[in-house]
C-alpha atoms as a PDB file:
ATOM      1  CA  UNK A   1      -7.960   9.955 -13.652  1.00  0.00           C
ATOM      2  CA  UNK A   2      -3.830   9.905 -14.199  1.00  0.00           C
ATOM      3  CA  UNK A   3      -2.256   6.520 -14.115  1.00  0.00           C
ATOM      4  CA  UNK A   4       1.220   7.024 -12.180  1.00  0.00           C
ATOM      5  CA  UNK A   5       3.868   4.271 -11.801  1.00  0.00           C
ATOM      6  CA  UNK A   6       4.991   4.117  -8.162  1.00  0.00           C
ATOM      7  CA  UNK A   7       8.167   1.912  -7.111  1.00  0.00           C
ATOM      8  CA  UNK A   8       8.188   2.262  -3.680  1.00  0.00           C
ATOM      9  CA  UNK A   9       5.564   1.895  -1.135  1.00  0.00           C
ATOM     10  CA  UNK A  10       5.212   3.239   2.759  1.00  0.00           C
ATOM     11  CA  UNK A  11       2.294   2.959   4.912  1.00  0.00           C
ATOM     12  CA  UNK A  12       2.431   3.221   8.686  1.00  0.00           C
ATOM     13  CA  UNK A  13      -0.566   1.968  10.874  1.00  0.00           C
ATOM     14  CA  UNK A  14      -0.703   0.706  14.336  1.00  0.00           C
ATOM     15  CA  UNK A  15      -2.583  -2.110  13.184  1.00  0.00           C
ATOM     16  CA  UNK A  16       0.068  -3.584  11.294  1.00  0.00           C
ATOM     17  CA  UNK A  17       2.544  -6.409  12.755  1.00  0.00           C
ATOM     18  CA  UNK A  18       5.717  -6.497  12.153  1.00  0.00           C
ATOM     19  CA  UNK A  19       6.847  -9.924  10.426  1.00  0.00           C
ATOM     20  CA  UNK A  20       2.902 -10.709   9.392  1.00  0.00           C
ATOM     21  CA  UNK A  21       2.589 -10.721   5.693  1.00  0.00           C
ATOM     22  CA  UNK A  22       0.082  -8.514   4.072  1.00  0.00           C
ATOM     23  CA  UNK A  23      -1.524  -8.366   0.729  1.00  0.00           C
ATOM     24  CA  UNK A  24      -1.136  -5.447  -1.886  1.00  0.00           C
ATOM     25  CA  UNK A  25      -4.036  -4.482  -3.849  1.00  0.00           C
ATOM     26  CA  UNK A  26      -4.486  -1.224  -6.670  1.00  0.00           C
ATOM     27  CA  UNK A  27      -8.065  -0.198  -7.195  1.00  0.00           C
ATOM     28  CA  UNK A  28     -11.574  -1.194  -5.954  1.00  0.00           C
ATOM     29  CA  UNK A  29     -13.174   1.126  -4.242  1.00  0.00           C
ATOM     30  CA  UNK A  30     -13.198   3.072  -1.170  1.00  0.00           C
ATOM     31  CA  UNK A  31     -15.948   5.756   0.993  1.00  0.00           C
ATOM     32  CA  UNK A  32     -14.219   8.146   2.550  1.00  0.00           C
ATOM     33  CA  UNK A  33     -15.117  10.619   5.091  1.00  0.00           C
ATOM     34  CA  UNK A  34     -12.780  12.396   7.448  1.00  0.00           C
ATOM     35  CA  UNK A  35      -9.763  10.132   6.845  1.00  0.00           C
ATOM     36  CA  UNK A  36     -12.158   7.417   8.152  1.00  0.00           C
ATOM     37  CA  UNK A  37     -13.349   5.028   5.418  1.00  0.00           C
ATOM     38  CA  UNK A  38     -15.198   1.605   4.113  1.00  0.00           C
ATOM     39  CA  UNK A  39     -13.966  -0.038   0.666  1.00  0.00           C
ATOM     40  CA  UNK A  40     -14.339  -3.279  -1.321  1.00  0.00           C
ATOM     41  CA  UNK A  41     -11.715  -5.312  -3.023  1.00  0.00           C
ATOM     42  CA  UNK A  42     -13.947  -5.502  -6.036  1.00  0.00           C
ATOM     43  CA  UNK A  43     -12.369  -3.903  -8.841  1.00  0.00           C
ATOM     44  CA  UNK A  44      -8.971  -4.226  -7.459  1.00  0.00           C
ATOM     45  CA  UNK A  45      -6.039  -6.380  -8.626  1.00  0.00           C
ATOM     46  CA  UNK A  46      -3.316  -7.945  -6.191  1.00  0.00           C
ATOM     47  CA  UNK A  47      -0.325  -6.534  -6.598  1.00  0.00           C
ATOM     48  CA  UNK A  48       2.187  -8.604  -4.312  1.00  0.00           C
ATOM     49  CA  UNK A  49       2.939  -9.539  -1.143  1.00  0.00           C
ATOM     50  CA  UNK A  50       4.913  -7.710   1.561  1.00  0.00           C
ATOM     51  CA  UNK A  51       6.487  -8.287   4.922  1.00  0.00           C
ATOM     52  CA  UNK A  52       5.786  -5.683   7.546  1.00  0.00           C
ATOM     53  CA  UNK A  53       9.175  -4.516   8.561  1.00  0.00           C
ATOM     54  CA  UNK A  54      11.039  -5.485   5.491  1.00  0.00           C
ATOM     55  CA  UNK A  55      12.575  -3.518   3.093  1.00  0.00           C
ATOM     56  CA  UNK A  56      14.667  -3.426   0.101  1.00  0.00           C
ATOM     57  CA  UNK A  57      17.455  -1.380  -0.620  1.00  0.00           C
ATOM     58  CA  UNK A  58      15.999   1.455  -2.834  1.00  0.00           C
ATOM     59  CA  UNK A  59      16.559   5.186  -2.138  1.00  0.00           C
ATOM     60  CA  UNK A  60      14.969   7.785  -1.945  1.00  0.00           C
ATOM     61  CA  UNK A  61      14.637  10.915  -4.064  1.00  0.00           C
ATOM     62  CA  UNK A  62      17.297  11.799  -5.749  1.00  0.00           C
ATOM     63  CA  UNK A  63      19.178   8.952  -4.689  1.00  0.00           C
ATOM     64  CA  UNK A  64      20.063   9.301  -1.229  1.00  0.00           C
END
């Protein structure tokens, strides 16, 4: 497995609120079947906290 440094992150569910504050996590691990899935937090490490809705003022590829 490839380690890759990411500095921006989207994700886009209609169970997420916008202004709730959720919890970031990398790793653990996850069963997935058909895009439809079961995981555990154990493993993983907390990356952060976000705002749903929020965002900062990075670009995208290339800049623009």
């Amino acid at each position: 497995m490839t380690a890759k440094q990411a500095a921006s992150l989207v994700f886009s569910s209609a169970a997420i609120t916008a202004g709730e504050e959720y919890t970031v996590y990398t790793g653990g691990t996850a069963q997935v079947t058909a895009g439809l899935g079961d995981g555990t937090l154990e493993g993983a490490q907390e990356q952060g906290t976000v705002t749903a809705g929020e965002y900062t003022a990075a670009r995208g590829p290339g800049g623009r």
